[in-house]
PDB file of N, CA and C in Angstrom:
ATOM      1  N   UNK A   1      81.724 -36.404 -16.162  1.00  0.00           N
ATOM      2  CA  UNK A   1      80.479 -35.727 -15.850  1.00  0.00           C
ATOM      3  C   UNK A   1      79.336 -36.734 -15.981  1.00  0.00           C
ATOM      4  N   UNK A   2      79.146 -37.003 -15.091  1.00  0.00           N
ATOM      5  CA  UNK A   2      77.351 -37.687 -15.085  1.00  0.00           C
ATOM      6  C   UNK A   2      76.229 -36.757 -15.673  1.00  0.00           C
ATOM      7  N   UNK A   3      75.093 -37.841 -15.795  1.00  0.00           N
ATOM      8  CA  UNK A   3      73.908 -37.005 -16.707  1.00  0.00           C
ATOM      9  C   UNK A   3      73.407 -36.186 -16.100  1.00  0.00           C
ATOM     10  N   UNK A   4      73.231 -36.546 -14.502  1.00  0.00           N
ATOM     11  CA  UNK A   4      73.051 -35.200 -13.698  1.00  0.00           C
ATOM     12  C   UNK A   4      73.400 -33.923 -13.445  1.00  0.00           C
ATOM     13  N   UNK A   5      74.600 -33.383 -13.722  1.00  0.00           N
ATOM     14  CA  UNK A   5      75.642 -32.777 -13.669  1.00  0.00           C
ATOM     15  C   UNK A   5      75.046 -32.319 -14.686  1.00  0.00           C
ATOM     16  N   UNK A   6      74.537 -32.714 -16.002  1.00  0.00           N
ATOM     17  CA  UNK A   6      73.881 -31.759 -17.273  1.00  0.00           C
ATOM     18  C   UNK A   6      72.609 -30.975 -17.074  1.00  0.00           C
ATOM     19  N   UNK A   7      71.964 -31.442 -15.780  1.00  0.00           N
ATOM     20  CA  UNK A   7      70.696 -30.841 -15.616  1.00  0.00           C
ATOM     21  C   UNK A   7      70.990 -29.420 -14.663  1.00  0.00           C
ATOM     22  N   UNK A   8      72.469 -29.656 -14.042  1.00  0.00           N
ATOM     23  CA  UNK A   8      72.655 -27.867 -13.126  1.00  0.00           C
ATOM     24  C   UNK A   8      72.899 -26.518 -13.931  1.00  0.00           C
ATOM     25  N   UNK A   9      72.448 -26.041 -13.370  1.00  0.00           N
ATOM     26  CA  UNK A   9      72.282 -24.212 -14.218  1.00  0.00           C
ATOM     27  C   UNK A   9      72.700 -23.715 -12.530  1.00  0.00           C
ATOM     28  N   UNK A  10      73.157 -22.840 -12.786  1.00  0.00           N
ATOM     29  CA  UNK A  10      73.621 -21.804 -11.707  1.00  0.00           C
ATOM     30  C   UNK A  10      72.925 -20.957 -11.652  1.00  0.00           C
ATOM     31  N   UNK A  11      72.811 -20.524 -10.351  1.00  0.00           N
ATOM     32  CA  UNK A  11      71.513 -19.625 -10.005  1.00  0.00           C
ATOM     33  C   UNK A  11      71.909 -18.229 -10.754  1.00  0.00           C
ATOM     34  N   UNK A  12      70.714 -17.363 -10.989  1.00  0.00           N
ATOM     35  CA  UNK A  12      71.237 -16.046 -11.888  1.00  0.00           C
ATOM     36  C   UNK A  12      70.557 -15.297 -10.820  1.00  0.00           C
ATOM     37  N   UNK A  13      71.025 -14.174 -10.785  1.00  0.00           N
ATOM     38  CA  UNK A  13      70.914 -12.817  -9.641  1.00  0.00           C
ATOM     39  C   UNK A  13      70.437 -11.827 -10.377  1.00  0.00           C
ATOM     40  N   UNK A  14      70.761 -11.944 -12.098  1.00  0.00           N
ATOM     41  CA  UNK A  14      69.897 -10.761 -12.928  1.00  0.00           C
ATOM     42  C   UNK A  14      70.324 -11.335 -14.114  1.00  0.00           C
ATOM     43  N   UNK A  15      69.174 -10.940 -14.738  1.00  0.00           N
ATOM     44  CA  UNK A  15      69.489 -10.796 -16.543  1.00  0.00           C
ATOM     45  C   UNK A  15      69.098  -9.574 -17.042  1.00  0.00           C
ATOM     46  N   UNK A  16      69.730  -9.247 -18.231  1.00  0.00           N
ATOM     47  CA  UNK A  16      69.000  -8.476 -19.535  1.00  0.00           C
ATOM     48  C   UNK A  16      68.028  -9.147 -20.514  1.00  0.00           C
ATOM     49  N   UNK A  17      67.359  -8.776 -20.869  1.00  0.00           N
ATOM     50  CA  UNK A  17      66.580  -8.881 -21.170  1.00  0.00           C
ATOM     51  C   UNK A  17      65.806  -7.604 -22.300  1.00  0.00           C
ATOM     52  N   UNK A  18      65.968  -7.588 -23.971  1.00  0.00           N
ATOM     53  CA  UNK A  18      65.811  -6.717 -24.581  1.00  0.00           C
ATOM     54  C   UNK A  18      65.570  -5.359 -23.969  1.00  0.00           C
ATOM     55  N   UNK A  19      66.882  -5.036 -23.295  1.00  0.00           N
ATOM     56  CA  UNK A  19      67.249  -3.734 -23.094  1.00  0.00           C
ATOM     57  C   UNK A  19      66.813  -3.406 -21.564  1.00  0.00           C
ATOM     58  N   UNK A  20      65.880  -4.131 -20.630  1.00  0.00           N
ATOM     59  CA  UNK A  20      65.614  -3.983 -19.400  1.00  0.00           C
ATOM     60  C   UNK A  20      66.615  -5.615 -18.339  1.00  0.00           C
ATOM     61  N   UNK A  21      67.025  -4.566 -17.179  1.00  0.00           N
ATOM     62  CA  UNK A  21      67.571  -5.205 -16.485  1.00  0.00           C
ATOM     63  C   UNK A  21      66.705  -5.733 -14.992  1.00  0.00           C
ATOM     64  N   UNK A  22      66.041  -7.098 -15.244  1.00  0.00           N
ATOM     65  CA  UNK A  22      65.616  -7.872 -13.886  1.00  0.00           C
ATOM     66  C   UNK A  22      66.474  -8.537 -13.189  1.00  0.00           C
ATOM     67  N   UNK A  23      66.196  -8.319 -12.113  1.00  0.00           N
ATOM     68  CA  UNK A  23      66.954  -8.683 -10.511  1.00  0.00           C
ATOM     69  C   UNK A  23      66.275  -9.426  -9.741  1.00  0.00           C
ATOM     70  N   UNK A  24      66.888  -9.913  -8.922  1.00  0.00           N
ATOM     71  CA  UNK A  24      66.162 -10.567  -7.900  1.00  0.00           C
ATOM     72  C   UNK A  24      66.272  -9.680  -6.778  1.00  0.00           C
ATOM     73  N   UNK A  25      64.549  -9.660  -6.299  1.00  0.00           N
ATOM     74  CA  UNK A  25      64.547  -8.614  -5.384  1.00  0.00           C
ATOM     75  C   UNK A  25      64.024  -7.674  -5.705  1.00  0.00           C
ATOM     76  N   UNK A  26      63.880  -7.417  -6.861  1.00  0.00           N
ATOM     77  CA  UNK A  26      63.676  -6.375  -7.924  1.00  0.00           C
ATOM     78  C   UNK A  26      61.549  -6.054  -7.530  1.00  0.00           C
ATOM     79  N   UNK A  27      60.975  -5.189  -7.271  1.00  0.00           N
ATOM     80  CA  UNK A  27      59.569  -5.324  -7.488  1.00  0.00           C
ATOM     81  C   UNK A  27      59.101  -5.116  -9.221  1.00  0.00           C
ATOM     82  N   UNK A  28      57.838  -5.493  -9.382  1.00  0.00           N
ATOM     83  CA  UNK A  28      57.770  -5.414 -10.468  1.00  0.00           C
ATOM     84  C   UNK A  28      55.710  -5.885 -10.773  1.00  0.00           C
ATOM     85  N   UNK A  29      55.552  -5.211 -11.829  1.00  0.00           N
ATOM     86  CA  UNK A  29      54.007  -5.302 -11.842  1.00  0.00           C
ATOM     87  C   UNK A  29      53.647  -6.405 -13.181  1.00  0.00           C
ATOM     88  N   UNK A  30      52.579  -7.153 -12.925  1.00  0.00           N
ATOM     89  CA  UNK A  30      52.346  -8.567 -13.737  1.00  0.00           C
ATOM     90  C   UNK A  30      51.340  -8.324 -14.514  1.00  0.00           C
ATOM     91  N   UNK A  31      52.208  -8.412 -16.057  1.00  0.00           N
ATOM     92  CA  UNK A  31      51.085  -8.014 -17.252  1.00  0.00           C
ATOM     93  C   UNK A  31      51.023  -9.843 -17.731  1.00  0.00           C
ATOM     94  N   UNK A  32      50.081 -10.604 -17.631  1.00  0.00           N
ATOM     95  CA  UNK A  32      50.664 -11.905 -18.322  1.00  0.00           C
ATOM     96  C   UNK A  32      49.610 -12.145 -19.966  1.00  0.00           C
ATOM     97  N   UNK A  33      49.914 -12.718 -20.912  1.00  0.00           N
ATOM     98  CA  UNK A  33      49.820 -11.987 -21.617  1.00  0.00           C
ATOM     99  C   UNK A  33      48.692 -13.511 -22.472  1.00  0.00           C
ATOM    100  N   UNK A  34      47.976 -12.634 -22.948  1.00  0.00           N
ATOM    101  CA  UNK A  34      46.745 -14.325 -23.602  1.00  0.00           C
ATOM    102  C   UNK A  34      45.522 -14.598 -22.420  1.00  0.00           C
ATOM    103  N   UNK A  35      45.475 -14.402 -21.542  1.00  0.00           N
ATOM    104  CA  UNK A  35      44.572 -14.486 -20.263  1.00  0.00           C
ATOM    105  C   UNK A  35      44.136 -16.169 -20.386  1.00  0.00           C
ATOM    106  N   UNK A  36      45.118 -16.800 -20.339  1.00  0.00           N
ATOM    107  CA  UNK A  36      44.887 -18.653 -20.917  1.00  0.00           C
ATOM    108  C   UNK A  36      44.125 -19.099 -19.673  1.00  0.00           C
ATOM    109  N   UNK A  37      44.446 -18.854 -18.574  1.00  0.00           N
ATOM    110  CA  UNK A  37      43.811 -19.231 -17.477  1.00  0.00           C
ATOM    111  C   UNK A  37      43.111 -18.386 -16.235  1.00  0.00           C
ATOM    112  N   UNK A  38      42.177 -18.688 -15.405  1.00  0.00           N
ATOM    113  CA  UNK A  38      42.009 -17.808 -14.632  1.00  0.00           C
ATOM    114  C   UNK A  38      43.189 -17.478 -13.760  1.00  0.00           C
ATOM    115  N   UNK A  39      44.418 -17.812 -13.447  1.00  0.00           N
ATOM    116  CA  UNK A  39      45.613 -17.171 -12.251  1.00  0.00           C
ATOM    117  C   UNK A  39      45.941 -15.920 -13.569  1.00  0.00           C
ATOM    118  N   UNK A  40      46.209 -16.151 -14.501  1.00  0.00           N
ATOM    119  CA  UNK A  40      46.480 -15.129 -15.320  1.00  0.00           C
ATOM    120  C   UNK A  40      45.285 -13.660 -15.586  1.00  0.00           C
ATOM    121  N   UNK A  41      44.195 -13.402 -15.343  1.00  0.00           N
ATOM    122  CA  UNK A  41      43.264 -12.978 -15.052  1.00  0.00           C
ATOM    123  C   UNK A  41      43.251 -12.038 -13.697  1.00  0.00           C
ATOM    124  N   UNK A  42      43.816 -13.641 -12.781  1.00  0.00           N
ATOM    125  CA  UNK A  42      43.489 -13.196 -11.260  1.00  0.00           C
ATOM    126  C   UNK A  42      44.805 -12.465 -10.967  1.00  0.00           C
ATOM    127  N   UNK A  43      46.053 -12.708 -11.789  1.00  0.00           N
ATOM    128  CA  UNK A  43      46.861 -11.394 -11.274  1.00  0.00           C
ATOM    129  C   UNK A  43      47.760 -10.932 -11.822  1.00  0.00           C
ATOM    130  N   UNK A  44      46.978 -10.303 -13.174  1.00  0.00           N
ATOM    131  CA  UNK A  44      46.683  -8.657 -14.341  1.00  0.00           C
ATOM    132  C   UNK A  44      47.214  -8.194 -12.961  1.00  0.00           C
ATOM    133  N   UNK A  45      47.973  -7.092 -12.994  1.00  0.00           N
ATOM    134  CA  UNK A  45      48.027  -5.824 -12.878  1.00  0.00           C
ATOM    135  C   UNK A  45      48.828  -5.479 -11.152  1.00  0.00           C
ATOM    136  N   UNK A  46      48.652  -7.440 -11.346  1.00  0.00           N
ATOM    137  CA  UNK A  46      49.379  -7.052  -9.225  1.00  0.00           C
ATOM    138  C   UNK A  46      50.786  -6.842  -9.350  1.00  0.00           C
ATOM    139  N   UNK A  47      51.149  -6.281  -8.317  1.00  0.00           N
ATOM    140  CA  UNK A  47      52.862  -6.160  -7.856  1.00  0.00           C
ATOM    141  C   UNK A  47      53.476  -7.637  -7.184  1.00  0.00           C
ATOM    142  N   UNK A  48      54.473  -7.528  -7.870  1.00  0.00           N
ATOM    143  CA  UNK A  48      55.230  -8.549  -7.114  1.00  0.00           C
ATOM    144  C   UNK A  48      56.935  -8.230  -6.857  1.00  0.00           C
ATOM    145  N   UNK A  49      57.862  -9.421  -6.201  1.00  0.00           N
ATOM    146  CA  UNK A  49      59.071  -8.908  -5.885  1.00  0.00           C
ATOM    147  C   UNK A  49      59.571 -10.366  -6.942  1.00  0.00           C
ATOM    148  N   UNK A  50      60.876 -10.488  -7.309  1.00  0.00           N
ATOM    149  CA  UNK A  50      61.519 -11.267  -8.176  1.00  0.00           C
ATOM    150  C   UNK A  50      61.989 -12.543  -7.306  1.00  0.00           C
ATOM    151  N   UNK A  51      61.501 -13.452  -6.932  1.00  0.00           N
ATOM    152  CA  UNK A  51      61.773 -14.367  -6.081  1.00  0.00           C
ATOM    153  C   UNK A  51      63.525 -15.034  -6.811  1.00  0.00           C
ATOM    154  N   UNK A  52      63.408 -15.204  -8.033  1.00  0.00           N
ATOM    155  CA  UNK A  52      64.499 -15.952  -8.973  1.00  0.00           C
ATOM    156  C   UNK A  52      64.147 -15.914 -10.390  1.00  0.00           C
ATOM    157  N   UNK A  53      65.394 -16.144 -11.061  1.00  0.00           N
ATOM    158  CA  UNK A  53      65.295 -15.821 -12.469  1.00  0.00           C
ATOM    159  C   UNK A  53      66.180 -17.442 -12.973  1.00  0.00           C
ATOM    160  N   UNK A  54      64.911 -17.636 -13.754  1.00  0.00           N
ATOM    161  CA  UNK A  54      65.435 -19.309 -14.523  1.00  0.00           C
ATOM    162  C   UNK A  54      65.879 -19.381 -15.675  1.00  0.00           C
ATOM    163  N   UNK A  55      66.379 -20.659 -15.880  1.00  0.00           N
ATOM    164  CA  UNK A  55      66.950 -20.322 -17.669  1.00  0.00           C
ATOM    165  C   UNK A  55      66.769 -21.834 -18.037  1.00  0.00           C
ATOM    166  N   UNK A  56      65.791 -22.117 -19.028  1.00  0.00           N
ATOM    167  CA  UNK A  56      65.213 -23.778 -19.153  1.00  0.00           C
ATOM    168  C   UNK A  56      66.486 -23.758 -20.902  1.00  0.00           C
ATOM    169  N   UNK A  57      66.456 -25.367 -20.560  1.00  0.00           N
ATOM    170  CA  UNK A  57      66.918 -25.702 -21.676  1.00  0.00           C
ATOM    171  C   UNK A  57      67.158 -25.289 -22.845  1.00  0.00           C
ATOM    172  N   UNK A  58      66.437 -24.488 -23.017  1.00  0.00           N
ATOM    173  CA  UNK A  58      66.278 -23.892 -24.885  1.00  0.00           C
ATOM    174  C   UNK A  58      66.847 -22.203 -24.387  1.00  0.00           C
ATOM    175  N   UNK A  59      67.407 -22.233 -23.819  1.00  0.00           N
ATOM    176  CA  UNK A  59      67.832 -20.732 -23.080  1.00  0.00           C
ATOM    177  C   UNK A  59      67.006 -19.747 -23.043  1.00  0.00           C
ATOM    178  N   UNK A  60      65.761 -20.146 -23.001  1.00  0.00           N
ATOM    179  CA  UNK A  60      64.882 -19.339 -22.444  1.00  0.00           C
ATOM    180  C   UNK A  60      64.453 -19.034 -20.790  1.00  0.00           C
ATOM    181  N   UNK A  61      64.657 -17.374 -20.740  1.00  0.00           N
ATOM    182  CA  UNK A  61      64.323 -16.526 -19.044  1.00  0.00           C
ATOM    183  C   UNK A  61      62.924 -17.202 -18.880  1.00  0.00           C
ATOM    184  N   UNK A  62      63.146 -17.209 -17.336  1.00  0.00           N
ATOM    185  CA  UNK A  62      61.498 -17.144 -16.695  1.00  0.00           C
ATOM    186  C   UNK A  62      61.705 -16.827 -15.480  1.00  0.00           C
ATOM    187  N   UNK A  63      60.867 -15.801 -14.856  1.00  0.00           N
ATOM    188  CA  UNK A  63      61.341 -15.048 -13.900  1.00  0.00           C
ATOM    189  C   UNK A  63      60.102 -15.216 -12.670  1.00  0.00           C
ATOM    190  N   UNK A  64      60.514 -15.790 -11.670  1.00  0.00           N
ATOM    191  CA  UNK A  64      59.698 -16.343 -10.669  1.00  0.00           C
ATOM    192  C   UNK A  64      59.472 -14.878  -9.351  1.00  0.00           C
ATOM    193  N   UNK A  65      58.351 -15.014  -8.808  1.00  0.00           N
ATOM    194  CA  UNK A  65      57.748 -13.790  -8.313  1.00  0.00           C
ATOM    195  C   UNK A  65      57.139 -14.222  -7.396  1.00  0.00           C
ATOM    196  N   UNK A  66      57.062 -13.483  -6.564  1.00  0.00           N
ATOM    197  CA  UNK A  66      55.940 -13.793  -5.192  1.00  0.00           C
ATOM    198  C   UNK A  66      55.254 -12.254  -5.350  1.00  0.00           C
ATOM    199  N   UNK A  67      53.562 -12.534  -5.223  1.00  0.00           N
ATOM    200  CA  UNK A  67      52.862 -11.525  -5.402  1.00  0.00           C
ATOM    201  C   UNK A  67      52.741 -11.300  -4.136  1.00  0.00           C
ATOM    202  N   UNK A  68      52.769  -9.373  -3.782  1.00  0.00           N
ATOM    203  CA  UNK A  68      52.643  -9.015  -2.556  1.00  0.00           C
ATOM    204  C   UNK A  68      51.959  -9.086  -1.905  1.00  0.00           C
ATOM    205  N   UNK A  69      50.289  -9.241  -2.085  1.00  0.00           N
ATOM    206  CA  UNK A  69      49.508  -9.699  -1.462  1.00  0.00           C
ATOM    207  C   UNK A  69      48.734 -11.057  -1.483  1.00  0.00           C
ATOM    208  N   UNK A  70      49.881 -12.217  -1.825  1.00  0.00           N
ATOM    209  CA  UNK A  70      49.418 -13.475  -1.360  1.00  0.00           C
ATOM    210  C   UNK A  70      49.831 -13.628   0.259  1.00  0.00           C
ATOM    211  N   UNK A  71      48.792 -14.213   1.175  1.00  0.00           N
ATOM    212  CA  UNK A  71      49.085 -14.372   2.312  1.00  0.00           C
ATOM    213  C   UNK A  71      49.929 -15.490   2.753  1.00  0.00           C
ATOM    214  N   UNK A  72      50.303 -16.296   1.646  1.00  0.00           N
ATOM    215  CA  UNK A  72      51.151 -17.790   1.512  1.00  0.00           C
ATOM    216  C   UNK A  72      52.720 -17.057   0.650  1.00  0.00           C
ATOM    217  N   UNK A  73      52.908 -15.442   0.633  1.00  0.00           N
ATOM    218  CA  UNK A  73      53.878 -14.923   0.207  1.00  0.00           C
ATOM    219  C   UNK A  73      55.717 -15.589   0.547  1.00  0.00           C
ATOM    220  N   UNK A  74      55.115 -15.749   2.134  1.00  0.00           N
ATOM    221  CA  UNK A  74      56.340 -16.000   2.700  1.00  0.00           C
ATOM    222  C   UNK A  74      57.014 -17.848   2.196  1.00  0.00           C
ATOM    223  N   UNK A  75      55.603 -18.301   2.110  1.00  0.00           N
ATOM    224  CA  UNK A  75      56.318 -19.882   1.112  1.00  0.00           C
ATOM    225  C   UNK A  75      56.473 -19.688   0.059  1.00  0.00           C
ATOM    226  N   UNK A  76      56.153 -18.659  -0.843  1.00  0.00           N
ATOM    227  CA  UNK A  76      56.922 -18.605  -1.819  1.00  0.00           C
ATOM    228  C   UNK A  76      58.267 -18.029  -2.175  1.00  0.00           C
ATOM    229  N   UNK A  77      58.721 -17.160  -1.101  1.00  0.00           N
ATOM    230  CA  UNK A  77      60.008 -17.006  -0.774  1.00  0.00           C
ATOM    231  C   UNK A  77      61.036 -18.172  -0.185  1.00  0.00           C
ATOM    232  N   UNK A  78      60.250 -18.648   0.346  1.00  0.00           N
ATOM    233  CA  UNK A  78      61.259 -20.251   0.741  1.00  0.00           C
ATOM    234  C   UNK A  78      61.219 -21.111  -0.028  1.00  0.00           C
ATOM    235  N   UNK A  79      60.509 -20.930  -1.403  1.00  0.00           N
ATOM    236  CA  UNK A  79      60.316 -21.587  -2.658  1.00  0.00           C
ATOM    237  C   UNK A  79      59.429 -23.097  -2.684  1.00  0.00           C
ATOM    238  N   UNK A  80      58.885 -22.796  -2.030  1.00  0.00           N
ATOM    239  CA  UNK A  80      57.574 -23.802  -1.556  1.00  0.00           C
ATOM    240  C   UNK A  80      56.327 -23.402  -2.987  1.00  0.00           C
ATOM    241  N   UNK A  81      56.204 -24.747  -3.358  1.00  0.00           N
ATOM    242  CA  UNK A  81      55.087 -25.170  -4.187  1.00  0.00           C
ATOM    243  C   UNK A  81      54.066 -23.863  -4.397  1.00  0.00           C
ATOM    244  N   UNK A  82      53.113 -23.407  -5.380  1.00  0.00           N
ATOM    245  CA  UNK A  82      51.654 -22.708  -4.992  1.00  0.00           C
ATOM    246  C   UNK A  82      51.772 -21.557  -4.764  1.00  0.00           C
ATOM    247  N   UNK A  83      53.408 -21.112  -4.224  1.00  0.00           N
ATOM    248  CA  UNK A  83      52.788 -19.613  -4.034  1.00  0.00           C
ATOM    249  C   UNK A  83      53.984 -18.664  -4.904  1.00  0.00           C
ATOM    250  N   UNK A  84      55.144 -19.384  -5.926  1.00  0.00           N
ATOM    251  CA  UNK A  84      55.682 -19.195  -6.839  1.00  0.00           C
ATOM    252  C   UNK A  84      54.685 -18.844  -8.546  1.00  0.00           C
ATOM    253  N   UNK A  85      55.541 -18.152  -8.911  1.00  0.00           N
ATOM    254  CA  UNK A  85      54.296 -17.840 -10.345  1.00  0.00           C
ATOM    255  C   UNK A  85      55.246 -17.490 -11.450  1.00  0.00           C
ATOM    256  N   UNK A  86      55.571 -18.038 -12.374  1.00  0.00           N
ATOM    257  CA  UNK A  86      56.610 -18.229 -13.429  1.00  0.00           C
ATOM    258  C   UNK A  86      55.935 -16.796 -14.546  1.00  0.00           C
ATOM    259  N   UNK A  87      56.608 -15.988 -15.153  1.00  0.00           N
ATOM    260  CA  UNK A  87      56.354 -15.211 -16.228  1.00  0.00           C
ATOM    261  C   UNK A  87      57.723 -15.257 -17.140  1.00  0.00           C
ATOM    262  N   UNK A  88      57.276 -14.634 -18.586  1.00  0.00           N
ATOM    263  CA  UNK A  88      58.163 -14.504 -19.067  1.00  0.00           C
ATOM    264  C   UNK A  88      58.499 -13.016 -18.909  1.00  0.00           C
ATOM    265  N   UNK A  89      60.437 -12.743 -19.129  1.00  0.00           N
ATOM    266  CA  UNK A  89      60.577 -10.870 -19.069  1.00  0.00           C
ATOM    267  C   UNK A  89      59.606  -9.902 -19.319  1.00  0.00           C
ATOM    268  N   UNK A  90      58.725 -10.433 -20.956  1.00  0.00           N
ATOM    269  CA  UNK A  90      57.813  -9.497 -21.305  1.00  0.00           C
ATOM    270  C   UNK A  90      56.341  -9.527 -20.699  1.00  0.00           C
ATOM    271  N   UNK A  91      56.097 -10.615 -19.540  1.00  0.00           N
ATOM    272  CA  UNK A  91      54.727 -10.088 -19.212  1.00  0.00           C
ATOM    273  C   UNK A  91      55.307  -9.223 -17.462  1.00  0.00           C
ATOM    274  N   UNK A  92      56.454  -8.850 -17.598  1.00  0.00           N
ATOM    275  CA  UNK A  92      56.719  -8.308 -16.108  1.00  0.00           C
ATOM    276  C   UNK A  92      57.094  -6.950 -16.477  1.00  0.00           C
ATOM    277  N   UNK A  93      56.727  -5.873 -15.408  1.00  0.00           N
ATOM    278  CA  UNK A  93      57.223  -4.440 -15.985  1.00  0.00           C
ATOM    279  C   UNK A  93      57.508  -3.727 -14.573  1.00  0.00           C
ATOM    280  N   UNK A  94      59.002  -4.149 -14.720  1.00  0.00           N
ATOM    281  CA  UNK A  94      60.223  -3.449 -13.516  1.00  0.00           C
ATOM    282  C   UNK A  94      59.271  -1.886 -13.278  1.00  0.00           C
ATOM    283  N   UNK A  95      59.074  -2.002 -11.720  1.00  0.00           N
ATOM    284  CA  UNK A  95      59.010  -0.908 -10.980  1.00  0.00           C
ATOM    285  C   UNK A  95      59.719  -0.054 -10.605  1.00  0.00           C
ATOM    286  N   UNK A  96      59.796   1.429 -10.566  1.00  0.00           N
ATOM    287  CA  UNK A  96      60.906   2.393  -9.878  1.00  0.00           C
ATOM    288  C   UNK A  96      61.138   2.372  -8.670  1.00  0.00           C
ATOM    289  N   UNK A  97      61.407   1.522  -8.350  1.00  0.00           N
ATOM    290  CA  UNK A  97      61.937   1.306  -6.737  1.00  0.00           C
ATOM    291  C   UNK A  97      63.569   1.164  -6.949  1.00  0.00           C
ATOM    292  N   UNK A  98      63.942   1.264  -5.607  1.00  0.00           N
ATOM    293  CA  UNK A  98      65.250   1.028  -5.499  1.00  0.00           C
ATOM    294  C   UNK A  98      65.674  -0.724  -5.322  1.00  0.00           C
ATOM    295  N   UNK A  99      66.807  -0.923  -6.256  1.00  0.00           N
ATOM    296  CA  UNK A  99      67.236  -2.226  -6.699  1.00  0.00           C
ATOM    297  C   UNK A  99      67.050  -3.176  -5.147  1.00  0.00           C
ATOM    298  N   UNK A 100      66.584  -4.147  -5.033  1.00  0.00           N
ATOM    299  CA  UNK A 100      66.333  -5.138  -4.021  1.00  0.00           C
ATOM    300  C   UNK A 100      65.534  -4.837  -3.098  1.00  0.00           C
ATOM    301  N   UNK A 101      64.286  -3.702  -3.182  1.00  0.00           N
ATOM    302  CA  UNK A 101      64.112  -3.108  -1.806  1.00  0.00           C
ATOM    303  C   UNK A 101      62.598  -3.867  -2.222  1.00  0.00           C
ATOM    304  N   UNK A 102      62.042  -4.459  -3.081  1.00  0.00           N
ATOM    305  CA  UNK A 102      60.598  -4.966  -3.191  1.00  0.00           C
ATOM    306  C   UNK A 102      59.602  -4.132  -2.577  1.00  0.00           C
ATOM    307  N   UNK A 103      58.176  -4.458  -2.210  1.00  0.00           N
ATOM    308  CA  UNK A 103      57.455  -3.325  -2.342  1.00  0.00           C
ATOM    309  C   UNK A 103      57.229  -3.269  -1.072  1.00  0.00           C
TER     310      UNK A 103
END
């Protein structure tokens, strides 16, 4: 195994997450939490769909989102720079929609 080979993680399709289950695909509304910056400010309270769910080194989730009304939505589905937005499980709060159907 090369050192590279230590940096792959396999893509995840869902986790648990203290008792709630995120998906990809999944919609979901953005609480982010400390208001550290203005993007955190600027999108309190928007909907988004679950673009991918990450897992960094220290096995910690982070669950990547495209907000529904960015007009650069569609590059963040092709996972293009700027229009991706990283949260952790607890600043996201799964919507009642049906599993993969986003908003």
């Amino acid at each position: 195994m090369d050192r590279w080979d230590e940096l792959e993680r396999p893509a995840l399709q869902s986790v648990r997450v203290a008792g709630t289950e995120y998906r990809v695909g999944d919609a979901v509304r953005l609480w982010p939490l400390g208001d550290a910056d203005i993007m955190d400010i600027a999108l309190k309270g928007k909907t988004a769909v679950i673009a991918s769910i990450e897992q960094d080194f220290e096995d910690r989730f982070h669950i990547a989102v495209t907000v529904d009304d960015d007009p650069g939505r569609d590059l963040g589905a092709s996972g293009k720079p700027g229009h991706r937005f990283f949260f952790r499980p607890e600043e996201v709060e799964p919507l009642d929609l049906e599993p993969g159907a986003g908003t």
